[in-house]
C-alpha atoms as a PDB file:
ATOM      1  CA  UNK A   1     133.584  88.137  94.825  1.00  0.00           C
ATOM      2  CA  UNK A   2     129.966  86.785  94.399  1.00  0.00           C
ATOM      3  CA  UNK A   3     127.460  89.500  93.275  1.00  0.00           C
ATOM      4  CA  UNK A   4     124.139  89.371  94.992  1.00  0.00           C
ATOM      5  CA  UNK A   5     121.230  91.917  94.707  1.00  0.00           C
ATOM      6  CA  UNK A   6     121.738  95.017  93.385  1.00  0.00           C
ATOM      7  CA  UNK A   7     125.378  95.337  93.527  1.00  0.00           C
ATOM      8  CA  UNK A   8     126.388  94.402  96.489  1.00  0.00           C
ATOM      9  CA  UNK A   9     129.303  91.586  97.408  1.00  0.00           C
ATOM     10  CA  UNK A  10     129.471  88.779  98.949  1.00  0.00           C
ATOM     11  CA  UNK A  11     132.891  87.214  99.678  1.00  0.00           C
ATOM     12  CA  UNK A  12     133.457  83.580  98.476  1.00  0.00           C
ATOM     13  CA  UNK A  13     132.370  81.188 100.499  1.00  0.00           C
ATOM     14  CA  UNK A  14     135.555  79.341 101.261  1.00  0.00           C
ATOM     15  CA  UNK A  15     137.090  82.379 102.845  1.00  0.00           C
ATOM     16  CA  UNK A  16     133.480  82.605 105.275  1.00  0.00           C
ATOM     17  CA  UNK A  17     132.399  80.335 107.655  1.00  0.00           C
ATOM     18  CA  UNK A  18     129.032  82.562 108.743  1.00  0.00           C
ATOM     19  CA  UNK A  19     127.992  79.772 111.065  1.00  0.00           C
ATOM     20  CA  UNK A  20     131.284  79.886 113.404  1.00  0.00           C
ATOM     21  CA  UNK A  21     131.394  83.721 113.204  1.00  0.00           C
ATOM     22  CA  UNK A  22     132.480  84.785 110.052  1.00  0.00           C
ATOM     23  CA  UNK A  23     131.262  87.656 107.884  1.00  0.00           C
ATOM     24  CA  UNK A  24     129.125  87.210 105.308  1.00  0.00           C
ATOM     25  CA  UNK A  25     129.479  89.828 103.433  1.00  0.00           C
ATOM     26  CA  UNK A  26     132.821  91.943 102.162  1.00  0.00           C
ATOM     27  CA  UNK A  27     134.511  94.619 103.728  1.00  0.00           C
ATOM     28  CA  UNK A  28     133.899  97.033 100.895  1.00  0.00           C
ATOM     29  CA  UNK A  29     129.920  96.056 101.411  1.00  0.00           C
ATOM     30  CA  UNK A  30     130.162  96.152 105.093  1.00  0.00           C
ATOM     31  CA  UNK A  31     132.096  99.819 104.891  1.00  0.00           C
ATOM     32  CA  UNK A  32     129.165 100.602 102.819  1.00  0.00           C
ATOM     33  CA  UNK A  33     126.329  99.784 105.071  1.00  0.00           C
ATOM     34  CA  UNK A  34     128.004 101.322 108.066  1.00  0.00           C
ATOM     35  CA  UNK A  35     127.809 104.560 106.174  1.00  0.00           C
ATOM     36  CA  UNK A  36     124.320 104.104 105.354  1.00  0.00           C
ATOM     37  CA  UNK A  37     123.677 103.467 108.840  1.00  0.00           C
ATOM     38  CA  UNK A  38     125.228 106.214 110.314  1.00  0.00           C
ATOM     39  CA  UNK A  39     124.043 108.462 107.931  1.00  0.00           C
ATOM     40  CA  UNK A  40     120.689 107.445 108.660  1.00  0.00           C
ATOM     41  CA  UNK A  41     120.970 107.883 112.854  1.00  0.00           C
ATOM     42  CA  UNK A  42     122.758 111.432 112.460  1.00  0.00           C
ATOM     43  CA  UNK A  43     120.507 112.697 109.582  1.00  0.00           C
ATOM     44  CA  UNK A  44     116.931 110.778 110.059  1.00  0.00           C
ATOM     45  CA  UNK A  45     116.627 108.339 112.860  1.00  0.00           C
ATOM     46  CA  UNK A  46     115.217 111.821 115.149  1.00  0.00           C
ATOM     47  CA  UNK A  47     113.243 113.546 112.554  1.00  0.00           C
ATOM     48  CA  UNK A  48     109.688 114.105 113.214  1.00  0.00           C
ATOM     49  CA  UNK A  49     106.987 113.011 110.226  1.00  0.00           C
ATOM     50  CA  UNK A  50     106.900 116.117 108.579  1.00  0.00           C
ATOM     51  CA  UNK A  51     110.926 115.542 107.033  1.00  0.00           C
ATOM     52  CA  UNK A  52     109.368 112.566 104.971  1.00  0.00           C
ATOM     53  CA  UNK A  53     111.015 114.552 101.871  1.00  0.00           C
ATOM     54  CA  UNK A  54     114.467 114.842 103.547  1.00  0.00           C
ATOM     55  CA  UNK A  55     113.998 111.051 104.292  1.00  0.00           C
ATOM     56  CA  UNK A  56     113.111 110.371 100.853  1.00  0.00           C
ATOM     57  CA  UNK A  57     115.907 112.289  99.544  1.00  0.00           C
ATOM     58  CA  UNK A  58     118.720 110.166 101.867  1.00  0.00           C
ATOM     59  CA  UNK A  59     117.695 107.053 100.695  1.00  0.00           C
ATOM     60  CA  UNK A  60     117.562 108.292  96.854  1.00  0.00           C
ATOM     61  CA  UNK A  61     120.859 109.255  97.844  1.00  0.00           C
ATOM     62  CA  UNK A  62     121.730 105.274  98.562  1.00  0.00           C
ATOM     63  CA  UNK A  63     120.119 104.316  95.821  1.00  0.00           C
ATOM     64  CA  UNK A  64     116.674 103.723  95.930  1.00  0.00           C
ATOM     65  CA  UNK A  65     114.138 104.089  94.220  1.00  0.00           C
ATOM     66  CA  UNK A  66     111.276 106.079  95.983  1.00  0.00           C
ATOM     67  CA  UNK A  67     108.024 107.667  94.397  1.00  0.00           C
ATOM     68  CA  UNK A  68     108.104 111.444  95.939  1.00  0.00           C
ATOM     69  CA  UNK A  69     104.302 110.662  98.015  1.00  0.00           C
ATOM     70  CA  UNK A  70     106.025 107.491  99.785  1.00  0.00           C
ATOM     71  CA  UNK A  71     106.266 107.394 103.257  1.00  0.00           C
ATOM     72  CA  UNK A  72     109.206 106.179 105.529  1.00  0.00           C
ATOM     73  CA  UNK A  73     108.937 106.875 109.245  1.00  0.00           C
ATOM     74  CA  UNK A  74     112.203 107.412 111.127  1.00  0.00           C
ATOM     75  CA  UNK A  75     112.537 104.411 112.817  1.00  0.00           C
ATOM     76  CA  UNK A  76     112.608 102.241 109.881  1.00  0.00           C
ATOM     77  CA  UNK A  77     115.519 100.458 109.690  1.00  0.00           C
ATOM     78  CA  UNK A  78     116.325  99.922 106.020  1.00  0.00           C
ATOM     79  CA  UNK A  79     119.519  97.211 105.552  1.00  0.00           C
ATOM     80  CA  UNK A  80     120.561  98.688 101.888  1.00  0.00           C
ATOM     81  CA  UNK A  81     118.558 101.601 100.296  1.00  0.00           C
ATOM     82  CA  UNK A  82     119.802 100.305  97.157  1.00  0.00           C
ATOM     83  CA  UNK A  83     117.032  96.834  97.074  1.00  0.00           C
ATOM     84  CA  UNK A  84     114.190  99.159  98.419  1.00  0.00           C
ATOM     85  CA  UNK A  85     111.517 100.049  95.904  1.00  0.00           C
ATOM     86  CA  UNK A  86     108.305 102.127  97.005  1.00  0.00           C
ATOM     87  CA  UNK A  87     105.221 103.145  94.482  1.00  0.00           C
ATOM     88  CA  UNK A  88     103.097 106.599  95.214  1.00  0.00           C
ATOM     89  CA  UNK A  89     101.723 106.870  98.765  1.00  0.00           C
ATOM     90  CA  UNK A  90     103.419 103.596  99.873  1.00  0.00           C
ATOM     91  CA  UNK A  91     104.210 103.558 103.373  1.00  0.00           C
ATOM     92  CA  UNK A  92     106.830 102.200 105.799  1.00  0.00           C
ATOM     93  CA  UNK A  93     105.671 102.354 109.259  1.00  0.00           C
ATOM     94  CA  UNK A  94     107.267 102.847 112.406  1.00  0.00           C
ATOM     95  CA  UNK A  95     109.437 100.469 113.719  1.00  0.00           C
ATOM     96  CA  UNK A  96     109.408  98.377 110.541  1.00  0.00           C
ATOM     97  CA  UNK A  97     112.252  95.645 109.720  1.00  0.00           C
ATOM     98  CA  UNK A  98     113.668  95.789 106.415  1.00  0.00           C
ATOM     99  CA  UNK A  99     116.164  93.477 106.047  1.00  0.00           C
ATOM    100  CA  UNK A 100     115.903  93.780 102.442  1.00  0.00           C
ATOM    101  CA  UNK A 101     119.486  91.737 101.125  1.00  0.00           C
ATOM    102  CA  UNK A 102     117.672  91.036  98.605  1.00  0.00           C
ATOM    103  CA  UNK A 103     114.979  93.309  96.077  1.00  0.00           C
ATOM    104  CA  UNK A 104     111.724  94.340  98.142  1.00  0.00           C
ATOM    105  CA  UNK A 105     109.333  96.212  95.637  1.00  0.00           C
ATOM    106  CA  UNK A 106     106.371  98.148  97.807  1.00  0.00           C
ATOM    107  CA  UNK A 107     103.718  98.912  95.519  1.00  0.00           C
ATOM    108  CA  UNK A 108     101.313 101.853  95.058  1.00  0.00           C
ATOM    109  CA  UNK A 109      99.308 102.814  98.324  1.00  0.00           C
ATOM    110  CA  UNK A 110     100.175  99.291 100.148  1.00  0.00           C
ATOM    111  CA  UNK A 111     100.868  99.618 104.073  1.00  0.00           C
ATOM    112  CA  UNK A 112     103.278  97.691 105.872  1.00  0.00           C
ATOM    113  CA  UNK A 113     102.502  99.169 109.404  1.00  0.00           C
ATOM    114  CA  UNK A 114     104.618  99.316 112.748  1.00  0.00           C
ATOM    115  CA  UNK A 115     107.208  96.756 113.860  1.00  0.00           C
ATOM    116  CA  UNK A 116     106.543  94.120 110.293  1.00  0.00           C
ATOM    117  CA  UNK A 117     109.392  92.332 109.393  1.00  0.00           C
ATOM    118  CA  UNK A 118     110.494  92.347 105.619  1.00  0.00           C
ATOM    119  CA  UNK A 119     112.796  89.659 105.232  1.00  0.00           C
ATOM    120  CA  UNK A 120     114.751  88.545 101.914  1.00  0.00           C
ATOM    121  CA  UNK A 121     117.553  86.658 103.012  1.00  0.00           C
ATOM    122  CA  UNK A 122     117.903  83.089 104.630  1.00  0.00           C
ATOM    123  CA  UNK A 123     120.557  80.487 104.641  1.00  0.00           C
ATOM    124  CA  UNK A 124     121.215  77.121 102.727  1.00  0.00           C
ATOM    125  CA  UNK A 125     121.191  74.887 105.858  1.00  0.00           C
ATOM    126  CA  UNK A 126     122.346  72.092 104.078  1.00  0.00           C
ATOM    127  CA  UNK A 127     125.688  74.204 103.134  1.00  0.00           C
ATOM    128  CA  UNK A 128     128.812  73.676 104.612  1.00  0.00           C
ATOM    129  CA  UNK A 129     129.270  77.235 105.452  1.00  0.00           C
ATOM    130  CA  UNK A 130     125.624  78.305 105.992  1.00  0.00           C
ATOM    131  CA  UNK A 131     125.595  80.024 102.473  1.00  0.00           C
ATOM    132  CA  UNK A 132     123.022  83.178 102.620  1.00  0.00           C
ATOM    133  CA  UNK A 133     120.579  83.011  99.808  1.00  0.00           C
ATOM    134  CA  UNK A 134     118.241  85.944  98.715  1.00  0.00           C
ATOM    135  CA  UNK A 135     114.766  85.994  97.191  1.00  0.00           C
ATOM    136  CA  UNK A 136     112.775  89.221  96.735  1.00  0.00           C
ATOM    137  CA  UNK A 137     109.482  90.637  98.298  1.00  0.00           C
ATOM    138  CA  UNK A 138     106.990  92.015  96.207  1.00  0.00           C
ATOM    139  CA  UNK A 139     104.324  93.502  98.246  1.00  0.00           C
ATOM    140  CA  UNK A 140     101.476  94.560  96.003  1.00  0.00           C
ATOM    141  CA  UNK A 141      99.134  97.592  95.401  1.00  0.00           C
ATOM    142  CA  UNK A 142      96.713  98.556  98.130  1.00  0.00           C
ATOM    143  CA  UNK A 143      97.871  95.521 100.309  1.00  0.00           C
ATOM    144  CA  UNK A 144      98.435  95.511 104.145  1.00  0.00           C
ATOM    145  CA  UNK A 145     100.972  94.102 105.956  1.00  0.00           C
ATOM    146  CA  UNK A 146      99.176  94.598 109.223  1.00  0.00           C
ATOM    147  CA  UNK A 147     101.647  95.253 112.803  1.00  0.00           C
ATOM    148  CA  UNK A 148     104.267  92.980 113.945  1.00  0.00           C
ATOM    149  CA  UNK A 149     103.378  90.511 110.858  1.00  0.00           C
ATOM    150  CA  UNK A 150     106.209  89.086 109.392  1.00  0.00           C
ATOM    151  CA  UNK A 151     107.262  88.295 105.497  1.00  0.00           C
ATOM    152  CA  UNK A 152     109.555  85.613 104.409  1.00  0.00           C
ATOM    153  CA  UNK A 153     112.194  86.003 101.682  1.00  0.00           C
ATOM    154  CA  UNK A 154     110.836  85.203  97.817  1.00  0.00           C
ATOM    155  CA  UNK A 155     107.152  85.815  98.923  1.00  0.00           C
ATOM    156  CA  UNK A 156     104.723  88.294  96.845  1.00  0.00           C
ATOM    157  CA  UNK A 157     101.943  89.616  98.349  1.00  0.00           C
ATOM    158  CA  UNK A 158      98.769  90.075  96.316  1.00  0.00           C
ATOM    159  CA  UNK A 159      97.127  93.138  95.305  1.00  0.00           C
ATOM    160  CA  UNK A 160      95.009  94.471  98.014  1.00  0.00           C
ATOM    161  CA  UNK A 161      95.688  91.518 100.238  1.00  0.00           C
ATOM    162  CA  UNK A 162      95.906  91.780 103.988  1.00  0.00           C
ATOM    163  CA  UNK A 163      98.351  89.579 106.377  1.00  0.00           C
ATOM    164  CA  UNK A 164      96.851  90.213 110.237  1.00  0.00           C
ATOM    165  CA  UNK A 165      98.812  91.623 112.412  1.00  0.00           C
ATOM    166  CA  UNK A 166     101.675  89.307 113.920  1.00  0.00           C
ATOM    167  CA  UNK A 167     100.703  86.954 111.154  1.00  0.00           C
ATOM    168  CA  UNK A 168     103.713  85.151 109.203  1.00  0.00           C
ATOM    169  CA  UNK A 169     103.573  84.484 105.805  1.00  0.00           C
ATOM    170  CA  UNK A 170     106.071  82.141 104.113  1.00  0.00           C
ATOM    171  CA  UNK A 171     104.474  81.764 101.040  1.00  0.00           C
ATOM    172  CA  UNK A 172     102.905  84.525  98.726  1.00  0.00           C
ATOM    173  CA  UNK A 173      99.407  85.625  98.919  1.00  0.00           C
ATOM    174  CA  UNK A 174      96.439  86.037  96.992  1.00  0.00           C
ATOM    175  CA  UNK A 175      95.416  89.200  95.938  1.00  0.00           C
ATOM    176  CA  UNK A 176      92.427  90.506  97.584  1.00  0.00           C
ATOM    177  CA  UNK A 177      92.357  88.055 100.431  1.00  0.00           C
ATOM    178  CA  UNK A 178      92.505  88.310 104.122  1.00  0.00           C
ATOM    179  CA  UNK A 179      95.109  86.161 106.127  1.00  0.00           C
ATOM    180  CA  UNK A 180      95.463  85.857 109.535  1.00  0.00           C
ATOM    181  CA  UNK A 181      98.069  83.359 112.113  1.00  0.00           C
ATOM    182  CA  UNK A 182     100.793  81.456 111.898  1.00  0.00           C
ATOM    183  CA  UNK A 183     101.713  80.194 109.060  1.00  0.00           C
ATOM    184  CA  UNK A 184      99.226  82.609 107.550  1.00  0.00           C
ATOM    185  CA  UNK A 185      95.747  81.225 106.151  1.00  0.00           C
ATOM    186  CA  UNK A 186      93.107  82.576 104.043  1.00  0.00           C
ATOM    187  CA  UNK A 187      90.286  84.041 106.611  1.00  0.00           C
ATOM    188  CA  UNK A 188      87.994  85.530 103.581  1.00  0.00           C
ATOM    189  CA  UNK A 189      87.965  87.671 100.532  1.00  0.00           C
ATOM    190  CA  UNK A 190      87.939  91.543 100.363  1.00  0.00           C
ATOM    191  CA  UNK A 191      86.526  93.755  98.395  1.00  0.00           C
ATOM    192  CA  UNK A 192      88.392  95.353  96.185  1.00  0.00           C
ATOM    193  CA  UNK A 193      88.314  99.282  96.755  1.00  0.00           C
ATOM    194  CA  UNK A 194      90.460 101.017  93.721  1.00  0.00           C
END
């Protein structure tokens, strides 16, 4: 097996071909996941926002790493628990995507509101098999990942930055800096507010 992120496996790539069907990851890792899944559609996917701590305390349970103020509505849908980090009032919105294969670190009091799209993984396209590759998301203090916005695998977003709603940003962002459309572009400065 091929370690990737935070413990989980990845079967060699001679026994996957991802791009004619084949899994990507292992069966163990696969097993895993579906029990995180279910887990999370019998025991959170109906609760209303006042279970936050009950939320909290599943995904502690699979491994991650959650300051007790975060925030994680119900209808987040979390790939691994285990490559989720989230800093005091940090907040996962409704709807959000977090396809996090790889590491995403939330900082302290940064937003990513409803329907975003945290992605970490893409593929090697110049692989024979279509080999998945990871990179983490950092998404910094106070910053906003505004709705339906969407952020690429291996980019960090700034301290107090903002990415616009349905904006896409596939590279990382400066801190303290509005951007809006697609690929994202620097609209103006902020001011900081901490």
């Amino acid at each position: 097996m091929v370690m990737i992120s935070q413990g989980l496996t990845r079967a060699q790539p001679t026994a996957l071909q991802p791009r004619f069907g084949g899994p990507t990851f292992s069966l163990r890792n696969r097993l895993a996941r579906a029990t995180w899944m279910a887990t999370w559609l019998v025991l959170a996917s109906w609760t209303p926002s006042p279970f936050s701590p009950w939320r909290r305390a599943l995904l502690r349970l699979f491994g991650a790493r959650i300051h007790r103020t975060a925030m994680i509505r119900s209808s987040a849908h979390i790939w691994w628990p285990q490559n989720l980090e989230m800093g005091a009032h940090a907040s996962l919105g409704p709807g959000v995507i977090c396809y996090n294969v790889g590491q995403i670190t939330i900082g302290e009091g940064a937003i990513v509101s409803q329907r975003a799209h945290l992605c970490t993984g893409t593929h090697d396209v110049d692989h024979p098999n279509f080999a998945l590759q990871t990179y983490p998301i950092v998404i910094g203090r106070h910053a906003w990942v505004a709705a339906e916005a969407f952020v690429g695998p291996g980019v960090s977003i700034g301290e107090g930055a903002v990415l616009g709603a349905r904006a896409v940003a596939a590279k990382s962002l400066a801190a303290w800096t509005i951007y809006v459309g697609n690929p994202a572009r620097a609209l103006r400065t902020r001011t900081p507010n901490t």
